[in-house]
C-alpha atoms as a PDB file:
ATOM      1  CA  UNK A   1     125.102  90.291  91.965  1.00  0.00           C
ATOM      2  CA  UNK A   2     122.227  92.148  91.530  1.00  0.00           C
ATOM      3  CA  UNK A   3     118.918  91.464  93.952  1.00  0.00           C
ATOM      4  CA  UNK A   4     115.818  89.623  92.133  1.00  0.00           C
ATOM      5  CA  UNK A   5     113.711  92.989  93.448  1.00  0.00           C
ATOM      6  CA  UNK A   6     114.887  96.596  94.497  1.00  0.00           C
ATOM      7  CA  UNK A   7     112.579  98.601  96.444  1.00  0.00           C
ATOM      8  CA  UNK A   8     112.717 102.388  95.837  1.00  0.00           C
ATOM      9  CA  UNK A   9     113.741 104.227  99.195  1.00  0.00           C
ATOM     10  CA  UNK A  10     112.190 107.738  99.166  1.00  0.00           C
ATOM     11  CA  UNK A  11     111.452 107.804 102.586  1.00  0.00           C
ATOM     12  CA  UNK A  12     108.241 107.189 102.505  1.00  0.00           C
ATOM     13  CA  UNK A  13     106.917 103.792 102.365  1.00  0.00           C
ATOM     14  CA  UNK A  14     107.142 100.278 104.724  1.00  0.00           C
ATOM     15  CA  UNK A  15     110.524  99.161 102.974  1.00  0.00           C
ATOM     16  CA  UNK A  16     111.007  96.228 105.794  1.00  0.00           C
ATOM     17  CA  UNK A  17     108.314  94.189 105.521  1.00  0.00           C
ATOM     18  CA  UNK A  18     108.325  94.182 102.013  1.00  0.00           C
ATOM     19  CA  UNK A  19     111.541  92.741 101.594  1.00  0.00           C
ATOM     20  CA  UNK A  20     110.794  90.479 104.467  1.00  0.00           C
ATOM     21  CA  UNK A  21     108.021  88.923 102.369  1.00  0.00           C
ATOM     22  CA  UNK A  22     110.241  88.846  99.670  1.00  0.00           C
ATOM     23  CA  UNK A  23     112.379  86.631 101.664  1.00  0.00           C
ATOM     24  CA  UNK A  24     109.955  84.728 102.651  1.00  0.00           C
ATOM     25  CA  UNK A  25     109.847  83.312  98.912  1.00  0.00           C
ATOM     26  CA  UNK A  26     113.004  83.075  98.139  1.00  0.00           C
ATOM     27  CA  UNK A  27     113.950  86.287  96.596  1.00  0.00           C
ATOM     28  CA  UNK A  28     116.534  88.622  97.413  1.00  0.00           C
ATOM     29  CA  UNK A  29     115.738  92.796  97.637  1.00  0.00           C
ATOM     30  CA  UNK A  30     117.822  95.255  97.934  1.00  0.00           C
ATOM     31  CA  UNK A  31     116.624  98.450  99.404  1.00  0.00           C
ATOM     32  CA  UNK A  32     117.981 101.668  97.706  1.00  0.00           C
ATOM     33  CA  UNK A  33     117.963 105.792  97.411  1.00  0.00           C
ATOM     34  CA  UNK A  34     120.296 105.467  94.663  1.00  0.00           C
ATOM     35  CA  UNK A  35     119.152 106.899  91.271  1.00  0.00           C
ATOM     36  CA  UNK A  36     121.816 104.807  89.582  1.00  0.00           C
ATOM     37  CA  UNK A  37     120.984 101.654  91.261  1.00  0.00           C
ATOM     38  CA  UNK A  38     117.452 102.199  90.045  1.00  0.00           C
ATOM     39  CA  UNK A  39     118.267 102.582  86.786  1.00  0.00           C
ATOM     40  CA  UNK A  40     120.429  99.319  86.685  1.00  0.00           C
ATOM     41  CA  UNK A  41     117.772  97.321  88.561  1.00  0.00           C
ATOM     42  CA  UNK A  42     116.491  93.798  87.401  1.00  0.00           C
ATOM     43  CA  UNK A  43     112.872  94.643  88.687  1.00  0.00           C
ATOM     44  CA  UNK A  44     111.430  97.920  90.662  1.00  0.00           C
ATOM     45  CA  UNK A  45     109.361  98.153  93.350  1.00  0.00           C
ATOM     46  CA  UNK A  46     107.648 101.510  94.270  1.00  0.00           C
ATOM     47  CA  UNK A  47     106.409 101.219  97.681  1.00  0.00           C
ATOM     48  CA  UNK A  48     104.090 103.877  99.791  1.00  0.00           C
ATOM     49  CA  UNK A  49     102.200 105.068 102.144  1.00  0.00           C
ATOM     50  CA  UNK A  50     101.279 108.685 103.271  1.00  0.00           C
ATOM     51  CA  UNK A  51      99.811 112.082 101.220  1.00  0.00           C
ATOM     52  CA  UNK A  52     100.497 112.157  97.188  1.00  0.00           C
ATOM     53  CA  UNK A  53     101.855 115.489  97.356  1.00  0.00           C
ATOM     54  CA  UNK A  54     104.636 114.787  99.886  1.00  0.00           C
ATOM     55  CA  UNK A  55     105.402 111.621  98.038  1.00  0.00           C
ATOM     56  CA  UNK A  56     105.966 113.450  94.695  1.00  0.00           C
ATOM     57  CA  UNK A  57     108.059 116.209  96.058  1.00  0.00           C
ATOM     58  CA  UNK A  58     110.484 112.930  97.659  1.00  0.00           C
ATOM     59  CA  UNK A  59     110.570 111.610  94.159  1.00  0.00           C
ATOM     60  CA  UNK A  60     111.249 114.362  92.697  1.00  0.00           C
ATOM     61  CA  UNK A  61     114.138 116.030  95.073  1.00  0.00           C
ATOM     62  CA  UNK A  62     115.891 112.696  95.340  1.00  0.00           C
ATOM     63  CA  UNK A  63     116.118 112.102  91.656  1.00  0.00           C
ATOM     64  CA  UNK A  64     114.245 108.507  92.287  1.00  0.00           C
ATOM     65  CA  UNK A  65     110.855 109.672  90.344  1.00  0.00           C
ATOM     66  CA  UNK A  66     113.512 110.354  87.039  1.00  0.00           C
ATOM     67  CA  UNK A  67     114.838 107.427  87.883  1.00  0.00           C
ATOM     68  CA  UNK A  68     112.171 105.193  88.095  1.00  0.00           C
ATOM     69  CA  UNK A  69     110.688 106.737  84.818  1.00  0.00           C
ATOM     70  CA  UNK A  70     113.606 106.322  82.827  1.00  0.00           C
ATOM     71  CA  UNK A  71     113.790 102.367  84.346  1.00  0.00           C
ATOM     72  CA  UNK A  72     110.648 102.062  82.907  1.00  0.00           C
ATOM     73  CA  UNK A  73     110.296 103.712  79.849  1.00  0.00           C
ATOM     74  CA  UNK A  74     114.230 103.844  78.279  1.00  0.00           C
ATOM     75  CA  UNK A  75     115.226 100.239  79.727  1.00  0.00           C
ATOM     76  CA  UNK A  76     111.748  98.138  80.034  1.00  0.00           C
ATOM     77  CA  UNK A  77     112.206  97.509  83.555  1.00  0.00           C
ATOM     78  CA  UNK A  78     108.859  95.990  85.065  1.00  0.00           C
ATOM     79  CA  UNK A  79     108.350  98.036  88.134  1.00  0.00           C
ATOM     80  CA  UNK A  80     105.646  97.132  90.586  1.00  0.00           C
ATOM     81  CA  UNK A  81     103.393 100.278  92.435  1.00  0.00           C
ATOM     82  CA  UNK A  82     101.967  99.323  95.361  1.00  0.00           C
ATOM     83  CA  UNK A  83      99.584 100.908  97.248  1.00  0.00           C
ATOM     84  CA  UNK A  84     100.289 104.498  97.290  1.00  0.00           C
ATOM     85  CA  UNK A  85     102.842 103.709  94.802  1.00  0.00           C
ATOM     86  CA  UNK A  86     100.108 102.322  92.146  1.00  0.00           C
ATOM     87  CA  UNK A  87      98.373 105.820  92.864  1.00  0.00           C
ATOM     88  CA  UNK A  88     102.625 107.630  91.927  1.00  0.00           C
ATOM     89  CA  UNK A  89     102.567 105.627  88.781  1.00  0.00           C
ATOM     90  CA  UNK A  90      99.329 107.391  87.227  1.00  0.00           C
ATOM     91  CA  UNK A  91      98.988 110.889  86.200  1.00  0.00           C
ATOM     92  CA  UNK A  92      97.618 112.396  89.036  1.00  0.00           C
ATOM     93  CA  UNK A  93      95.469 112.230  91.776  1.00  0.00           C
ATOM     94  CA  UNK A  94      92.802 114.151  94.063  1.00  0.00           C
ATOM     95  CA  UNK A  95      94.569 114.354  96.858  1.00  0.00           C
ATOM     96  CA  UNK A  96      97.179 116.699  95.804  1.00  0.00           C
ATOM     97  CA  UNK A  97      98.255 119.137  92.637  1.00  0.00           C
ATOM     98  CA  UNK A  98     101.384 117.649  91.887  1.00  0.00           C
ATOM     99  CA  UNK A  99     101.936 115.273  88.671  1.00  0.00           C
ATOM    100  CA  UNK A 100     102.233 111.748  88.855  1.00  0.00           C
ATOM    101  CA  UNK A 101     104.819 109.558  86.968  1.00  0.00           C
ATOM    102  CA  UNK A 102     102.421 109.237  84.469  1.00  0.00           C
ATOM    103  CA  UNK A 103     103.653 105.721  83.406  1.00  0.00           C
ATOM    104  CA  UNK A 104      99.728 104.562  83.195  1.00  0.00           C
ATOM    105  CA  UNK A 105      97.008 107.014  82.316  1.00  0.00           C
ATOM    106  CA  UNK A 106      94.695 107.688  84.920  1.00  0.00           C
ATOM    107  CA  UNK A 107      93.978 109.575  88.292  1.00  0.00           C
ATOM    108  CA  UNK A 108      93.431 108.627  91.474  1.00  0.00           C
ATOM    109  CA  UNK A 109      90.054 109.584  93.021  1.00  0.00           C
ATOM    110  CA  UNK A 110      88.386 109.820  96.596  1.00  0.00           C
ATOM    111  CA  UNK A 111      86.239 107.104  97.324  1.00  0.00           C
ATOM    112  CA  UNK A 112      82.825 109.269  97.772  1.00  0.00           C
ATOM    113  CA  UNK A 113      81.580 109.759 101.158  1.00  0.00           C
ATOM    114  CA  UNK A 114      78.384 108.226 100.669  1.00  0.00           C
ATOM    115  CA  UNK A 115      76.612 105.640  98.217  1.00  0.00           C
ATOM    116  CA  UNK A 116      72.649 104.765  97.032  1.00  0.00           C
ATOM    117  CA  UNK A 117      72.072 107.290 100.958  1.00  0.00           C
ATOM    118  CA  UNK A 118      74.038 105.368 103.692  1.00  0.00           C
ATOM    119  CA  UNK A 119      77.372 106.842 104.331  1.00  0.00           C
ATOM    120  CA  UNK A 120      81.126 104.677 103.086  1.00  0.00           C
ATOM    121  CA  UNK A 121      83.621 104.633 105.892  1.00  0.00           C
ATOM    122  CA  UNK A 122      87.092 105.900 104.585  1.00  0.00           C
ATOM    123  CA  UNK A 123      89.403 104.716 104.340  1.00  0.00           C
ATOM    124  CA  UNK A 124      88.741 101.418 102.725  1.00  0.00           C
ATOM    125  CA  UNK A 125      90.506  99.339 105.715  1.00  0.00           C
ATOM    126  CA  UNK A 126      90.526  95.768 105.888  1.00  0.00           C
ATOM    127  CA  UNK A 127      90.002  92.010 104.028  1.00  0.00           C
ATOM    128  CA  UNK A 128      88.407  92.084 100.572  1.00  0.00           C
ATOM    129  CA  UNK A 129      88.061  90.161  97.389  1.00  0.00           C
ATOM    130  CA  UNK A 130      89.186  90.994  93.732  1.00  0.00           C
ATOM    131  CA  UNK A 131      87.669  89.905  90.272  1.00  0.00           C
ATOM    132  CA  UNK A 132      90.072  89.135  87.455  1.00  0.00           C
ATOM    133  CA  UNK A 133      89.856  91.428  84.227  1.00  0.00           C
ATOM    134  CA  UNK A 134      92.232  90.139  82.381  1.00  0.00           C
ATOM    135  CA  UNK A 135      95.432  88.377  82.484  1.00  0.00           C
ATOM    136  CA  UNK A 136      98.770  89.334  84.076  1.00  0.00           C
ATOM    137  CA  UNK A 137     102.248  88.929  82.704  1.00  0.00           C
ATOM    138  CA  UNK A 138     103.577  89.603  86.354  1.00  0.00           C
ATOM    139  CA  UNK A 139     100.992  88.075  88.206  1.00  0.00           C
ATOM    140  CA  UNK A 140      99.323  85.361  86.852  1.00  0.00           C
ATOM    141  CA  UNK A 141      98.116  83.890  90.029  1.00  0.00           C
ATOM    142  CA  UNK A 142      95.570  87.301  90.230  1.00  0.00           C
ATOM    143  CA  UNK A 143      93.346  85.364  87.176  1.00  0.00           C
ATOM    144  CA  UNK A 144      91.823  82.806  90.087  1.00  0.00           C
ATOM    145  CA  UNK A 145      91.086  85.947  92.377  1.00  0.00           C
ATOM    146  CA  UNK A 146      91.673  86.219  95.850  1.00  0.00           C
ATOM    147  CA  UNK A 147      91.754  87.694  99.293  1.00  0.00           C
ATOM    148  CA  UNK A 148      94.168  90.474  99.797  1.00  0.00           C
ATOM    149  CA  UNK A 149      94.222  93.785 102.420  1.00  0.00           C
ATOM    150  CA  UNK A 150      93.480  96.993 101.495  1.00  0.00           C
ATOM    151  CA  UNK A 151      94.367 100.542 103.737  1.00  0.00           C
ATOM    152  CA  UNK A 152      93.360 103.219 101.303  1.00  0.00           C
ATOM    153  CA  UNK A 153      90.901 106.636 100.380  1.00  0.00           C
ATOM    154  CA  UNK A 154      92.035 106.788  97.036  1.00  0.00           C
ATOM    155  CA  UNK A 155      91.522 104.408  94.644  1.00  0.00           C
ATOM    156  CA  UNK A 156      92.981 104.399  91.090  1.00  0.00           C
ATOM    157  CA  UNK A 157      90.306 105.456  87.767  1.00  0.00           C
ATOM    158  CA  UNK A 158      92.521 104.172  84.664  1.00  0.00           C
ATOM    159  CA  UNK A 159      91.722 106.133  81.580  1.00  0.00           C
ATOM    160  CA  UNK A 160      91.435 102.735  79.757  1.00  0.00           C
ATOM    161  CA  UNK A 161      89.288 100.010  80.977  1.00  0.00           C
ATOM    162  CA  UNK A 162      92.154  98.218  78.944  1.00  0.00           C
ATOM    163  CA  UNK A 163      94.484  98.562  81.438  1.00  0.00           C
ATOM    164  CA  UNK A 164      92.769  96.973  84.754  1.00  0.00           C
ATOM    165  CA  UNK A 165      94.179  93.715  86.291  1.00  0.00           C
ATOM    166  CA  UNK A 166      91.484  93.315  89.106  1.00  0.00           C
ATOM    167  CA  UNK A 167      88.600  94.914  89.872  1.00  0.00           C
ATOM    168  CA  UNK A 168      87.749  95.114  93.837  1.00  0.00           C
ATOM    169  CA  UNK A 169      83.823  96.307  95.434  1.00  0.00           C
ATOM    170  CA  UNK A 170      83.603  98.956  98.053  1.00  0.00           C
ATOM    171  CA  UNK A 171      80.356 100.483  98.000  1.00  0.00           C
ATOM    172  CA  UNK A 172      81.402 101.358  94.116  1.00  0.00           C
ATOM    173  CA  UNK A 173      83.528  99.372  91.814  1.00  0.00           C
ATOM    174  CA  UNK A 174      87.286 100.142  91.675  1.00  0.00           C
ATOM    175  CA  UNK A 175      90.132  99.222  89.985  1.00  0.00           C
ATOM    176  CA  UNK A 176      92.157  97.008  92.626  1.00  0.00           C
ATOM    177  CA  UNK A 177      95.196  96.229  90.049  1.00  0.00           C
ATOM    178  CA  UNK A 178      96.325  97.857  86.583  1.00  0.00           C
ATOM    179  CA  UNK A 179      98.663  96.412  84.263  1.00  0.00           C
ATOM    180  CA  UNK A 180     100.311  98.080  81.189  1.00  0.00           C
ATOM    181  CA  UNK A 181     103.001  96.599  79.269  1.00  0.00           C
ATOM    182  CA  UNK A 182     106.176  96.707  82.174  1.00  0.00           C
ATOM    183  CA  UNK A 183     104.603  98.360  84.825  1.00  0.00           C
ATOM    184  CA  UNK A 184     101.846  97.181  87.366  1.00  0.00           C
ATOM    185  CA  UNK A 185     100.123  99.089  89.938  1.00  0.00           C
ATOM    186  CA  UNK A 186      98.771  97.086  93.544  1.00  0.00           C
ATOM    187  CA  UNK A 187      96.200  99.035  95.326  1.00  0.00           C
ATOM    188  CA  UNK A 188      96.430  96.098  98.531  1.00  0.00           C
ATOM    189  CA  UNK A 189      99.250  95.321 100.544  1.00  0.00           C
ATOM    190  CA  UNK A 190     100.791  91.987  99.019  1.00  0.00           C
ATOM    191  CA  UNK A 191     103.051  91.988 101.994  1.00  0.00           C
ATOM    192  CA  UNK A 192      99.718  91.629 104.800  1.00  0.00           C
ATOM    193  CA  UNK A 193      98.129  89.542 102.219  1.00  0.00           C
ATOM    194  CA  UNK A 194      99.313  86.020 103.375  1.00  0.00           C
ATOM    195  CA  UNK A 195      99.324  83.449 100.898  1.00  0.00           C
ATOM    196  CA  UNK A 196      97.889  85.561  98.178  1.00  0.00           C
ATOM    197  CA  UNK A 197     100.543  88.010  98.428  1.00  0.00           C
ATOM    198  CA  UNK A 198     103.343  85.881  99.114  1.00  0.00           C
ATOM    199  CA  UNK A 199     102.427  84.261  95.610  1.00  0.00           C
ATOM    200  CA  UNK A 200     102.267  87.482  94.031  1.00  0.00           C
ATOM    201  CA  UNK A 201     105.160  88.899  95.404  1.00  0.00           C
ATOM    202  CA  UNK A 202     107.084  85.903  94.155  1.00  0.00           C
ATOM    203  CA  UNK A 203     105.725  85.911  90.764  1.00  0.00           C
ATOM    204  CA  UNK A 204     106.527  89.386  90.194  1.00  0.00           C
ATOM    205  CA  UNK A 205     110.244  88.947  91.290  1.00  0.00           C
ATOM    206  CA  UNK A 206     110.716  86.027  89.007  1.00  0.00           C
ATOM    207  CA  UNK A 207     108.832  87.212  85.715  1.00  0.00           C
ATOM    208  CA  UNK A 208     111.087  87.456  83.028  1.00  0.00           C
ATOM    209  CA  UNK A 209     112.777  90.830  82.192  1.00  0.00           C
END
């Protein structure tokens, strides 16, 4: 039987406690490098952590990036980015040269080493709050707001206003959550994010396909 979730194993990314949390609401994950398994999967997750660059050249090598794409685009998979992941699933970003998946439009950009004078410590590390933009197919729960944690000097600019779940404050405005038809991006950690997470987490893995 297939799992409710498979996480995408490119090497890069903190596989365990994701599926832990998934556990944690009932949901079974399967962890997997296999191209074929991600193309056959109920529901993606891309996890991540680390430098854009690096992460793209995994992706690509391993043949998870096609993968992933094809999921997405060819089947109508919903696949979840999180954290550096929701930065994979846009075009680009400033950190590196390399292309992104490109399955939302938009960048990711620096947060700015100062605002209005006094200087922004980055990376954005810690609690914070997000605003609902709009409502979520795969996360409905995100329309009351809530209280999730963030590790991150990047932060996702969507080329459509259209496209933003959540909108979080650190010294400027930034996107904290995207949705576009099957495929969401999650700037926080859902799996550090207690409560909040655990209900997101558990939305996501039973929204229908």
């Amino acid at each position: 039987m297939t799992a409710d979730v498979t996480i995408v194993d490119y090497g890069v990314g903190n596989l365990g406690s994701l599926r832990n949390a998934l556990a944690k609401v009932g949901r079974s994950a399967e962890v997997t490098s296999d191209p074929d398994a991600v193309r056959t999967a109920h529901r993606l997750i891309l996890p991540g952590v680390g430098s854009f660059d690096h992460a793209v050249e995994r992706l690509s090598a391993s043949g998870l990036g096609a993968a992933v794409t094809d999921a997405a685009r060819v089947q109508g998979t919903p696949v979840a980015g999180v954290c550096l992941g929701m930065q994979l699933i846009m075009d680009g970003s400033d950190e590196g040269q390399l292309p992104g998946l490109g399955l939302i439009p938009g960048r990711a950009v620096r947060f700015p080493a100062e605002v209005g004078g006094s200087r922004l410590l980055v990376p954005h590390m810690g609690w914070n709050t997000t605003v609902a933009a709009k409502p979520s197919r795969f996360a409905p729960s995100l329309a009351e707001g809530g209280r999730f944690y963030f590790v991150h000097s990047y932060a996702v600019a969507p080329a459509h206003d259209d496209d933003v779940l959540t909108w979080s404050d650190y010294g400027i405005r930034f996107a904290s959550s995207v949705e576009r038809d099957n495929v969401i991006g999650i700037q926080f950690h859902p799996e550090k994010s207690h409560r909040y997470g655990l209900t997101l987490l558990g939305e996501f893995a039973s929204a229908e396909v």
